[in-house]
PDB file of N, CA and C in Angstrom:
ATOM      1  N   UNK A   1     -17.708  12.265  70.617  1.00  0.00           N
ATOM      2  CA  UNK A   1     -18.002  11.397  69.491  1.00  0.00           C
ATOM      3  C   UNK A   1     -17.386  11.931  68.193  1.00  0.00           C
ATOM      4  N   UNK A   2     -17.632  13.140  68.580  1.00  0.00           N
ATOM      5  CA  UNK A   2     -17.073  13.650  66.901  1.00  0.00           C
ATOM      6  C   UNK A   2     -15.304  13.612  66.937  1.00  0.00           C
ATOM      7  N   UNK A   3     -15.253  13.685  68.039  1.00  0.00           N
ATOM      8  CA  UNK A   3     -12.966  14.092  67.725  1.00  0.00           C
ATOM      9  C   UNK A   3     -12.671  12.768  67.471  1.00  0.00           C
ATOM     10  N   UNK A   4     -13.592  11.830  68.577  1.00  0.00           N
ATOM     11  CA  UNK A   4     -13.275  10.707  67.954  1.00  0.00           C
ATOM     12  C   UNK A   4     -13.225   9.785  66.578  1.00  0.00           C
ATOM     13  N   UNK A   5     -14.258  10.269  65.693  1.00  0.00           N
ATOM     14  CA  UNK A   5     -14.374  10.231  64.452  1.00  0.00           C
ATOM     15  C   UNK A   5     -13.193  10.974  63.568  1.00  0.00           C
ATOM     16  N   UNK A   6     -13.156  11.950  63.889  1.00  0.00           N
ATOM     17  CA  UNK A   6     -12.212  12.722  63.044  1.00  0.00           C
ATOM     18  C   UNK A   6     -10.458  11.980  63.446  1.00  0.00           C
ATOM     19  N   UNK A   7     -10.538  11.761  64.518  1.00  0.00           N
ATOM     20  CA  UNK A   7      -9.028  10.967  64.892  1.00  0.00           C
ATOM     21  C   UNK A   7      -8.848   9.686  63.943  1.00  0.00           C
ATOM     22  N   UNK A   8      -9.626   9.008  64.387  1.00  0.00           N
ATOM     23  CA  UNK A   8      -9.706   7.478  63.644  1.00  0.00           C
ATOM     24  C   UNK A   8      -9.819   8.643  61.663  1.00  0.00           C
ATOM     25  N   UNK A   9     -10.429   8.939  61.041  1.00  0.00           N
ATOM     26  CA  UNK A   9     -10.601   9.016  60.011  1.00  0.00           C
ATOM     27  C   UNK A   9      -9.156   9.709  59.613  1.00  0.00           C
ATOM     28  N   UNK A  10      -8.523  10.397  60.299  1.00  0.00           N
ATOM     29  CA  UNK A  10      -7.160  10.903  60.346  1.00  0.00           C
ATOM     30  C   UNK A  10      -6.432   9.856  60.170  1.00  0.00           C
ATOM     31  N   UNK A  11      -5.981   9.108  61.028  1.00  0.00           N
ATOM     32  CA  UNK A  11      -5.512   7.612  61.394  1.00  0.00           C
ATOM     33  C   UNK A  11      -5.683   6.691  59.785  1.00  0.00           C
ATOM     34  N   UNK A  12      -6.894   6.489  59.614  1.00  0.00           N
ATOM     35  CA  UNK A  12      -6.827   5.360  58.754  1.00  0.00           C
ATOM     36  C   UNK A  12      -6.200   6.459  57.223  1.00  0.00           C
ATOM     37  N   UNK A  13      -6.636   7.950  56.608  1.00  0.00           N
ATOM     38  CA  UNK A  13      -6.524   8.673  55.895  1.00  0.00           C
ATOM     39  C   UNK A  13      -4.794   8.060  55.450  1.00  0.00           C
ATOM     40  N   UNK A  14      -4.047   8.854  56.781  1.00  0.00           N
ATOM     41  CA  UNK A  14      -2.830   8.213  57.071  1.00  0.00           C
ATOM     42  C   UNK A  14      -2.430   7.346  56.679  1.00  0.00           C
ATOM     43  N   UNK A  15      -2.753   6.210  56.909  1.00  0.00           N
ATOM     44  CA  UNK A  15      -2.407   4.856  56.368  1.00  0.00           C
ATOM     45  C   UNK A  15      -2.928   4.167  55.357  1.00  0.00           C
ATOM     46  N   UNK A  16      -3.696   4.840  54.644  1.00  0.00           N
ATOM     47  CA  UNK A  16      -4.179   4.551  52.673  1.00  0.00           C
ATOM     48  C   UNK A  16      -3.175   5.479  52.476  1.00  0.00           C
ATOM     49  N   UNK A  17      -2.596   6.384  52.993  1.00  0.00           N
ATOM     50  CA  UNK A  17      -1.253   7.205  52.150  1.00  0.00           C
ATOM     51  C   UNK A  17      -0.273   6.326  51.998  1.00  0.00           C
ATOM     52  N   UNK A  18       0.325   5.713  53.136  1.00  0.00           N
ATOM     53  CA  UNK A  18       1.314   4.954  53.984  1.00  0.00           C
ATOM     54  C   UNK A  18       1.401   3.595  52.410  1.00  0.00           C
ATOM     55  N   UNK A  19       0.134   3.404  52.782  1.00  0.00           N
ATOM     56  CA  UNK A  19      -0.192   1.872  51.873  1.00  0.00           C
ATOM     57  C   UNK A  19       0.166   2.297  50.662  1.00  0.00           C
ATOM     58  N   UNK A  20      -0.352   3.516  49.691  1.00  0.00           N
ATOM     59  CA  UNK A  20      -0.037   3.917  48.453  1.00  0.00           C
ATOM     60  C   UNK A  20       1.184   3.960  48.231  1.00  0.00           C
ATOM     61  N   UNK A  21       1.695   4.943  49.145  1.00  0.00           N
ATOM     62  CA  UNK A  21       3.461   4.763  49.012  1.00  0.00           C
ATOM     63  C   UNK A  21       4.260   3.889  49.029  1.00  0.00           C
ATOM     64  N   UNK A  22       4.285   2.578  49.452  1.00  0.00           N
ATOM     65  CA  UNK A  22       4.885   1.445  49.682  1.00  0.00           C
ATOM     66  C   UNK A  22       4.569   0.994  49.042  1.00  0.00           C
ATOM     67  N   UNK A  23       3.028   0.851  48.039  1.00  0.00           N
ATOM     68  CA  UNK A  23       2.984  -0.067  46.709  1.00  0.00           C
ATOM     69  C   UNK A  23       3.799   0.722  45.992  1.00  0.00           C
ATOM     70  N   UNK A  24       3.755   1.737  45.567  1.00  0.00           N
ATOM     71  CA  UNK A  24       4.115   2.638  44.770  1.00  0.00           C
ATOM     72  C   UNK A  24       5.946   2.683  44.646  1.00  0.00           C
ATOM     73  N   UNK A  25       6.410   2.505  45.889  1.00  0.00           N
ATOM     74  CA  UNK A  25       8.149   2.139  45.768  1.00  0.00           C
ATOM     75  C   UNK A  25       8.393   0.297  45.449  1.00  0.00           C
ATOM     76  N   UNK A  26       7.493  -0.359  45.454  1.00  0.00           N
ATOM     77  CA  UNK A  26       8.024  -2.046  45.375  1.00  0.00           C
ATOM     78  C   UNK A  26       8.128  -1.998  43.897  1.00  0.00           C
ATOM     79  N   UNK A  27       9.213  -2.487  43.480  1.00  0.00           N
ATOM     80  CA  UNK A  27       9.660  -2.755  41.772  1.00  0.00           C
ATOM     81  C   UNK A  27       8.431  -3.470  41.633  1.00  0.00           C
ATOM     82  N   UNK A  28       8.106  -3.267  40.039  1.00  0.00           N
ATOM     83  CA  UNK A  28       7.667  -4.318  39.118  1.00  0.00           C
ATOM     84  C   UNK A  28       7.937  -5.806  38.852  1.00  0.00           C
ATOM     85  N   UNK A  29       7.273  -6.403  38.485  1.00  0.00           N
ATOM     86  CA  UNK A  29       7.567  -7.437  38.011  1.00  0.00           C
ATOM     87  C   UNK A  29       7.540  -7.360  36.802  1.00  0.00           C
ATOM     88  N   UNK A  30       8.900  -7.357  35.802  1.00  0.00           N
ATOM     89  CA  UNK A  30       8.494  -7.250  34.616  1.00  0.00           C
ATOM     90  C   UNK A  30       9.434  -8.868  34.343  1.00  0.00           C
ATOM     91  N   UNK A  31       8.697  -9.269  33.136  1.00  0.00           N
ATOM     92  CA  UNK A  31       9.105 -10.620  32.594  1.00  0.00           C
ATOM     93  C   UNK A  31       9.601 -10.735  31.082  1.00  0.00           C
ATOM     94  N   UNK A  32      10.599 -10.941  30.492  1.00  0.00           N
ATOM     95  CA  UNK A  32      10.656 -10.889  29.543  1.00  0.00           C
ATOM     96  C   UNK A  32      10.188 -12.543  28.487  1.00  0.00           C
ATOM     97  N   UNK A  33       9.421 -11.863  27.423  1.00  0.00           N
ATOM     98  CA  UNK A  33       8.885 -12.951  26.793  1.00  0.00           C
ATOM     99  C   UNK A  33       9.709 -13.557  25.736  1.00  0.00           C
ATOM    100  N   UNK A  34      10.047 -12.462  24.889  1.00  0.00           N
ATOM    101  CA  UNK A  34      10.777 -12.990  23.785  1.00  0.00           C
ATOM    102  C   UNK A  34      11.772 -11.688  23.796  1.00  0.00           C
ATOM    103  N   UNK A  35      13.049 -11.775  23.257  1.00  0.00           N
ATOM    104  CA  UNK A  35      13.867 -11.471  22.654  1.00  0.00           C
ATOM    105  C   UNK A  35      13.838 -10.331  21.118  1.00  0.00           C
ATOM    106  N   UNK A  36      14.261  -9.038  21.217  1.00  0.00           N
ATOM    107  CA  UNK A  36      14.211  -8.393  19.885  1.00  0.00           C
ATOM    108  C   UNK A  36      15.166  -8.873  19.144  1.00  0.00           C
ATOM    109  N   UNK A  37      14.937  -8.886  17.860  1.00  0.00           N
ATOM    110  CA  UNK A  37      15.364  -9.711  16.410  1.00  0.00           C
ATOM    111  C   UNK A  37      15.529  -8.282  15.602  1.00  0.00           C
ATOM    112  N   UNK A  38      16.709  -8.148  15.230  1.00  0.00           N
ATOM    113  CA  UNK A  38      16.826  -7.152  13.848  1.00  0.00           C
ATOM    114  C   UNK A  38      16.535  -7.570  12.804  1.00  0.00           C
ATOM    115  N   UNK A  39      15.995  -7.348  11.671  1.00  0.00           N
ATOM    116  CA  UNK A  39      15.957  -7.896  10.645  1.00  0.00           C
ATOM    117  C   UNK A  39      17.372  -7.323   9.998  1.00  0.00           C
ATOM    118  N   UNK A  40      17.578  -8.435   9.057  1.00  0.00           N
ATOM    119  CA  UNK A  40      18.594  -8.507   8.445  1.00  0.00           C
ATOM    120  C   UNK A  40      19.059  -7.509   6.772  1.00  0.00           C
ATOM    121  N   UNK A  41      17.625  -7.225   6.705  1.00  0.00           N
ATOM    122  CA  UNK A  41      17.525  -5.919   5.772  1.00  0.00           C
ATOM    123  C   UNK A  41      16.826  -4.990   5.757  1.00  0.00           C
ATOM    124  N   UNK A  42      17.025  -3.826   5.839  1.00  0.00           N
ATOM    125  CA  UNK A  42      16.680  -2.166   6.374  1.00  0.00           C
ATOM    126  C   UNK A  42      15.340  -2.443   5.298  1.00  0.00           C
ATOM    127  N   UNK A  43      13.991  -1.888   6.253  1.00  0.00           N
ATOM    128  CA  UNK A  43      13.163  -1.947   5.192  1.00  0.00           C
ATOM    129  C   UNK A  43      13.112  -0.577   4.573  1.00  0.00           C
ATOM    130  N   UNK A  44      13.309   0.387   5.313  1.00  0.00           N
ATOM    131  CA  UNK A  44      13.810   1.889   4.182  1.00  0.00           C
ATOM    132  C   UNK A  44      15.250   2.136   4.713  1.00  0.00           C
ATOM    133  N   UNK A  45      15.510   2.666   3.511  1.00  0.00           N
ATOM    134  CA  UNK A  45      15.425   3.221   2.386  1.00  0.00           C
ATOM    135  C   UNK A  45      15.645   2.031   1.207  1.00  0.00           C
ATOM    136  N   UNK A  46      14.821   1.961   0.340  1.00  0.00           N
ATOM    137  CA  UNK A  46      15.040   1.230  -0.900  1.00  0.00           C
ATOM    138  C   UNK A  46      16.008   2.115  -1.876  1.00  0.00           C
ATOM    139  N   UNK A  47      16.973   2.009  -1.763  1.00  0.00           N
ATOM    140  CA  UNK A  47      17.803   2.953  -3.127  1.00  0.00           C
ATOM    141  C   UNK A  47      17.767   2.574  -4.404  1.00  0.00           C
ATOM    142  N   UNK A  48      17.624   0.933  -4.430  1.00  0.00           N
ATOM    143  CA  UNK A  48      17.901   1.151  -6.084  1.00  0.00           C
ATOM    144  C   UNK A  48      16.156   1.824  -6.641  1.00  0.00           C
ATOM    145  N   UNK A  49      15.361   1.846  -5.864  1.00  0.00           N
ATOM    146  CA  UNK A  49      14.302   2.345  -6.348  1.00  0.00           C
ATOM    147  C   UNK A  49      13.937   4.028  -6.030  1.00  0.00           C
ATOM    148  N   UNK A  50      14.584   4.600  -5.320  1.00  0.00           N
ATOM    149  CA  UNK A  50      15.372   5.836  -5.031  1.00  0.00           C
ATOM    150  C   UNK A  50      15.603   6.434  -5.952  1.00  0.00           C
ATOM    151  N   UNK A  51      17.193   5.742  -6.401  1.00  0.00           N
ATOM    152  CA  UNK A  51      18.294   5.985  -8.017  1.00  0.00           C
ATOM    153  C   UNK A  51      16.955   6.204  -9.552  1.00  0.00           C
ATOM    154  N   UNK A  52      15.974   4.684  -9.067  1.00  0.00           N
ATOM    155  CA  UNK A  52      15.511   4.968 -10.516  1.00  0.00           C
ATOM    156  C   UNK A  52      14.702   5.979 -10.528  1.00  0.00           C
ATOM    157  N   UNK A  53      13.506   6.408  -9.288  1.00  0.00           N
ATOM    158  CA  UNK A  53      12.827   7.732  -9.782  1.00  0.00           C
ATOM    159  C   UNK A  53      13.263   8.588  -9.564  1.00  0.00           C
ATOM    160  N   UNK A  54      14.869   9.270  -9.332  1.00  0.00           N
ATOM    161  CA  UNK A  54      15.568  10.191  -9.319  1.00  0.00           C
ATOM    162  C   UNK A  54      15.782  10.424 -10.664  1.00  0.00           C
ATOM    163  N   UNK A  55      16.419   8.844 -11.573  1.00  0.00           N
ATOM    164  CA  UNK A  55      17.151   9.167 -12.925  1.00  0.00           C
ATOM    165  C   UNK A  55      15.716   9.820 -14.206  1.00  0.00           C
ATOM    166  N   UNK A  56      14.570   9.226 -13.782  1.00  0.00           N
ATOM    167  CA  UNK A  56      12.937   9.355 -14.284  1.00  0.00           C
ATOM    168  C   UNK A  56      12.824  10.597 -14.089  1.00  0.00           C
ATOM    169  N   UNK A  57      12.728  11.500 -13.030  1.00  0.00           N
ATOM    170  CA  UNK A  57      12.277  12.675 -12.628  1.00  0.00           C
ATOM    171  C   UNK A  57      13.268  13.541 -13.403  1.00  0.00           C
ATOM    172  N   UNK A  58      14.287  13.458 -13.513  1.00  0.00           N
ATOM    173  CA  UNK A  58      15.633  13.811 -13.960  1.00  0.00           C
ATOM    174  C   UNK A  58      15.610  13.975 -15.331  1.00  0.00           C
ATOM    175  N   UNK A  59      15.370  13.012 -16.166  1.00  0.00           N
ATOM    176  CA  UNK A  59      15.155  13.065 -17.398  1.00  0.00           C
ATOM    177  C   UNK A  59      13.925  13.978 -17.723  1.00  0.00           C
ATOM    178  N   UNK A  60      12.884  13.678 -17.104  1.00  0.00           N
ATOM    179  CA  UNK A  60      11.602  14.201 -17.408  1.00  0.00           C
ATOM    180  C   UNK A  60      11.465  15.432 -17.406  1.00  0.00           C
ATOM    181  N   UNK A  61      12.434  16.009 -16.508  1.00  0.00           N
ATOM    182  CA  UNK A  61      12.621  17.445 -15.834  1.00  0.00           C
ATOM    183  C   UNK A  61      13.619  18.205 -17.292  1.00  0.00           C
ATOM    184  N   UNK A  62      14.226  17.650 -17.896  1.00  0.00           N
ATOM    185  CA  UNK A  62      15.222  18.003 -18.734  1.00  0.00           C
ATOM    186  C   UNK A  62      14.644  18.028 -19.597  1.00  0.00           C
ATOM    187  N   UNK A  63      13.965  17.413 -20.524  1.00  0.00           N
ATOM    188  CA  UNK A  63      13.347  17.074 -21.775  1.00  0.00           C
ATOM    189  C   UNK A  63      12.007  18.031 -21.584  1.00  0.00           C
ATOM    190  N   UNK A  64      11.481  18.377 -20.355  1.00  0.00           N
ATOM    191  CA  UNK A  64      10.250  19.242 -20.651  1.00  0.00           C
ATOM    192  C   UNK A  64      10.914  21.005 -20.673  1.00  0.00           C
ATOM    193  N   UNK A  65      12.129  20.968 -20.202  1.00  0.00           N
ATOM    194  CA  UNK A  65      12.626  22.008 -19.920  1.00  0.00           C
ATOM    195  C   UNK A  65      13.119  22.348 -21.596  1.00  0.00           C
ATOM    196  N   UNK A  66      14.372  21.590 -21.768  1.00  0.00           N
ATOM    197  CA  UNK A  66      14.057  21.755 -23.746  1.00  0.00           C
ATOM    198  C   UNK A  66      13.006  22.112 -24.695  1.00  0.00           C
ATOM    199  N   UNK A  67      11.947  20.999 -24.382  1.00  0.00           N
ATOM    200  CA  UNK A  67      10.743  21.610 -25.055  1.00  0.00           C
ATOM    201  C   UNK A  67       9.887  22.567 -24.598  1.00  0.00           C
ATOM    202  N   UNK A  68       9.894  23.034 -23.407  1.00  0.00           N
ATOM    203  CA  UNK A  68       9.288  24.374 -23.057  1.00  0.00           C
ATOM    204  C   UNK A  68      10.213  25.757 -23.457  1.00  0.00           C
ATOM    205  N   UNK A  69      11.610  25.641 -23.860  1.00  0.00           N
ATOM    206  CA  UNK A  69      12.837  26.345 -23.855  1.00  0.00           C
ATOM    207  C   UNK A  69      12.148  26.859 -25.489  1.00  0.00           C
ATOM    208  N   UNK A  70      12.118  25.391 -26.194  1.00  0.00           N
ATOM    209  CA  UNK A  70      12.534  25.365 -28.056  1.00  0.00           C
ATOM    210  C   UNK A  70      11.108  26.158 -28.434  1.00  0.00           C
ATOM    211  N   UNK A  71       9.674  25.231 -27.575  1.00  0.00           N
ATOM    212  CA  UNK A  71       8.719  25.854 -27.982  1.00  0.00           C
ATOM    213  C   UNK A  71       8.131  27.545 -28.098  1.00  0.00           C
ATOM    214  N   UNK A  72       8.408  28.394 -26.850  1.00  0.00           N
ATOM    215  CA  UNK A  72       8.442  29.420 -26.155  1.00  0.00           C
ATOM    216  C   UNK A  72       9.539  30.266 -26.765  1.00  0.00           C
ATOM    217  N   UNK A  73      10.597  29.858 -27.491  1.00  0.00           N
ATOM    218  CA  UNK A  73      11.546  30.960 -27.657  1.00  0.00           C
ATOM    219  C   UNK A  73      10.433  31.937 -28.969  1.00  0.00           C
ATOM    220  N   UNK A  74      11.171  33.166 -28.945  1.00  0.00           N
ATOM    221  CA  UNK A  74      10.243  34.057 -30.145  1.00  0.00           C
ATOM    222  C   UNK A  74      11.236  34.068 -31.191  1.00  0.00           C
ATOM    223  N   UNK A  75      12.563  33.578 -30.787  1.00  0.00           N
ATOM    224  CA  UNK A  75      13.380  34.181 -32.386  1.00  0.00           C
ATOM    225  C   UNK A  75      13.144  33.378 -33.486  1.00  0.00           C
ATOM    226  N   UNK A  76      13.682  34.088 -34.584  1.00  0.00           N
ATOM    227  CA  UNK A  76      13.386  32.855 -35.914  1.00  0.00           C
ATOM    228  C   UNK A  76      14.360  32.233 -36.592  1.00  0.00           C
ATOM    229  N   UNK A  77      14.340  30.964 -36.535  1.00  0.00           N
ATOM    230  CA  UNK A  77      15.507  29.826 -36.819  1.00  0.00           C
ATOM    231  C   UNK A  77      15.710  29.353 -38.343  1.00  0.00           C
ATOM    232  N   UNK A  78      14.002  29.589 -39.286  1.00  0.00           N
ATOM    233  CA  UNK A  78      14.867  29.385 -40.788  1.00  0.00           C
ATOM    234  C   UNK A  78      13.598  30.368 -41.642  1.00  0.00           C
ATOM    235  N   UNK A  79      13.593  30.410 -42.890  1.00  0.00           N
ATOM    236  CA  UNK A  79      12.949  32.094 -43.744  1.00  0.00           C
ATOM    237  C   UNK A  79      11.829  30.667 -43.747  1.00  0.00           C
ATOM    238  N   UNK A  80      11.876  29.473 -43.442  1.00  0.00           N
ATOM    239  CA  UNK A  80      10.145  28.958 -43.585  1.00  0.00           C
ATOM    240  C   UNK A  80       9.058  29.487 -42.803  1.00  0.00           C
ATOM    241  N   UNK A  81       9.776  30.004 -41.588  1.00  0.00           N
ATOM    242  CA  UNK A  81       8.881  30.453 -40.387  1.00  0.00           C
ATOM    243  C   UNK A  81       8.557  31.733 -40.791  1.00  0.00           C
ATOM    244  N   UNK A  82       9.014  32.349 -41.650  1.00  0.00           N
ATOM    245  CA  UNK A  82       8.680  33.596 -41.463  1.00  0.00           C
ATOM    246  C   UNK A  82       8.454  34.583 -43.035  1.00  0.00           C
ATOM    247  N   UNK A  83       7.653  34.991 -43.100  1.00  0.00           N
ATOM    248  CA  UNK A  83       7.279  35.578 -44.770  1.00  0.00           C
ATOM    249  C   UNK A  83       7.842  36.943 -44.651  1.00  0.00           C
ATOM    250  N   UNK A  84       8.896  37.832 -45.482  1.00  0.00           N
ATOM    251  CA  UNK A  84       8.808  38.902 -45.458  1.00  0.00           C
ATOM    252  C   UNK A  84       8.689  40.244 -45.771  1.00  0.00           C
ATOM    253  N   UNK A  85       7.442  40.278 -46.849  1.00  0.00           N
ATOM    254  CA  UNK A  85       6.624  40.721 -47.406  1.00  0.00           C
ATOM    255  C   UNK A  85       5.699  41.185 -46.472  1.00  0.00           C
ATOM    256  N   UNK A  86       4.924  39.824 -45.541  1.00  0.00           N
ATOM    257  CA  UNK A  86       4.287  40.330 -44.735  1.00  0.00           C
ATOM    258  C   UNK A  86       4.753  41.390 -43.529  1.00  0.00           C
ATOM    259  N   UNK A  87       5.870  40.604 -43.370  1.00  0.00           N
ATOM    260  CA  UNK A  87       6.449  41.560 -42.178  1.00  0.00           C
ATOM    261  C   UNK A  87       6.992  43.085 -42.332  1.00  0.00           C
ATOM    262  N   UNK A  88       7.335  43.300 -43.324  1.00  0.00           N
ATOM    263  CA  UNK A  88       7.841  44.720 -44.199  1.00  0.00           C
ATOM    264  C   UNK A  88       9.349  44.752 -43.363  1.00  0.00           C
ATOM    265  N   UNK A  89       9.888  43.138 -43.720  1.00  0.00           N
ATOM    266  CA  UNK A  89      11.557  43.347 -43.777  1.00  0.00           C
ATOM    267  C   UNK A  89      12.253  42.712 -44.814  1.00  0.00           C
ATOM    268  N   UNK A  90      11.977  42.674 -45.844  1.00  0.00           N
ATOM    269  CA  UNK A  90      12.675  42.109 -46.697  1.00  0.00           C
ATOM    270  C   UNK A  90      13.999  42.867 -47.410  1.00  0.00           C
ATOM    271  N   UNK A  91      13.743  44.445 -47.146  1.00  0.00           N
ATOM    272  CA  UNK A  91      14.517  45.390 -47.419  1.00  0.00           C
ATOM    273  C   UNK A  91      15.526  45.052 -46.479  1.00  0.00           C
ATOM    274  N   UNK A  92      15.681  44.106 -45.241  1.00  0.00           N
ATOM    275  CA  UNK A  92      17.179  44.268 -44.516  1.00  0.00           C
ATOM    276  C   UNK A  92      17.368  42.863 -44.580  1.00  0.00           C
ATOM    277  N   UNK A  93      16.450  42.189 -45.603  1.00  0.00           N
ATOM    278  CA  UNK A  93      17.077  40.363 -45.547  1.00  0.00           C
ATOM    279  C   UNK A  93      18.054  40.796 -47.013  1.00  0.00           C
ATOM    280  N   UNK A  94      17.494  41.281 -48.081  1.00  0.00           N
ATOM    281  CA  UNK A  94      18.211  41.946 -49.318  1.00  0.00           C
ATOM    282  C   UNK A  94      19.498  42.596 -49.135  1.00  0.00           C
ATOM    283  N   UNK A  95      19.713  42.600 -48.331  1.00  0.00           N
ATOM    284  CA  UNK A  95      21.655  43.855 -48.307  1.00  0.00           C
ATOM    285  C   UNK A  95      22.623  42.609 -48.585  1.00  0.00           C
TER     286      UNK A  95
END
């Protein structure tokens, strides 16, 4: 009773393999529905909007760089900025 069980369960084991494999090699059915469409304009890159916060960043970058340059320097540019009496150089502005 029992080999007999184990034969047959061998047997059919067998042939759920058999069956898997043969679904498993039959092509698909694939169907096509619609057709791909390019669009006719790239949605990135936007350049002219690119160009403008390049030329923005650009400027902004320059003009803070000047005024961090003009503000920050230590030398002195006219005798309004600077008294020299207080400073005890007036003896080498005098020669």
């Amino acid at each position: 009773d029992v080999a007999v069980a184990q034969d047959i369960y061998t047997m059919l084991a067998k042939r759920h393999e058999e069956a898997r494999i043969s679904e498993a090699m039959e092509p698909a059915t694939v169907q096509i529905i619609e057709s791909a469409v390019a669009d006719s304009k790239p949605i990135k890159p936007n350049k002219p909007l690119n160009v403008l916060i390049a030329a923005v960043l650009g400027l902004l970058t320059g003009i803070t760089y000047v005024l961090l340059k003009e503000n920050l320097h230590k030398s002195i540019h006219t005798t309004q900025n600077f008294s020299p009496k207080r400073e005890g150089l007036d003896q080498y502005l005098n020669r």
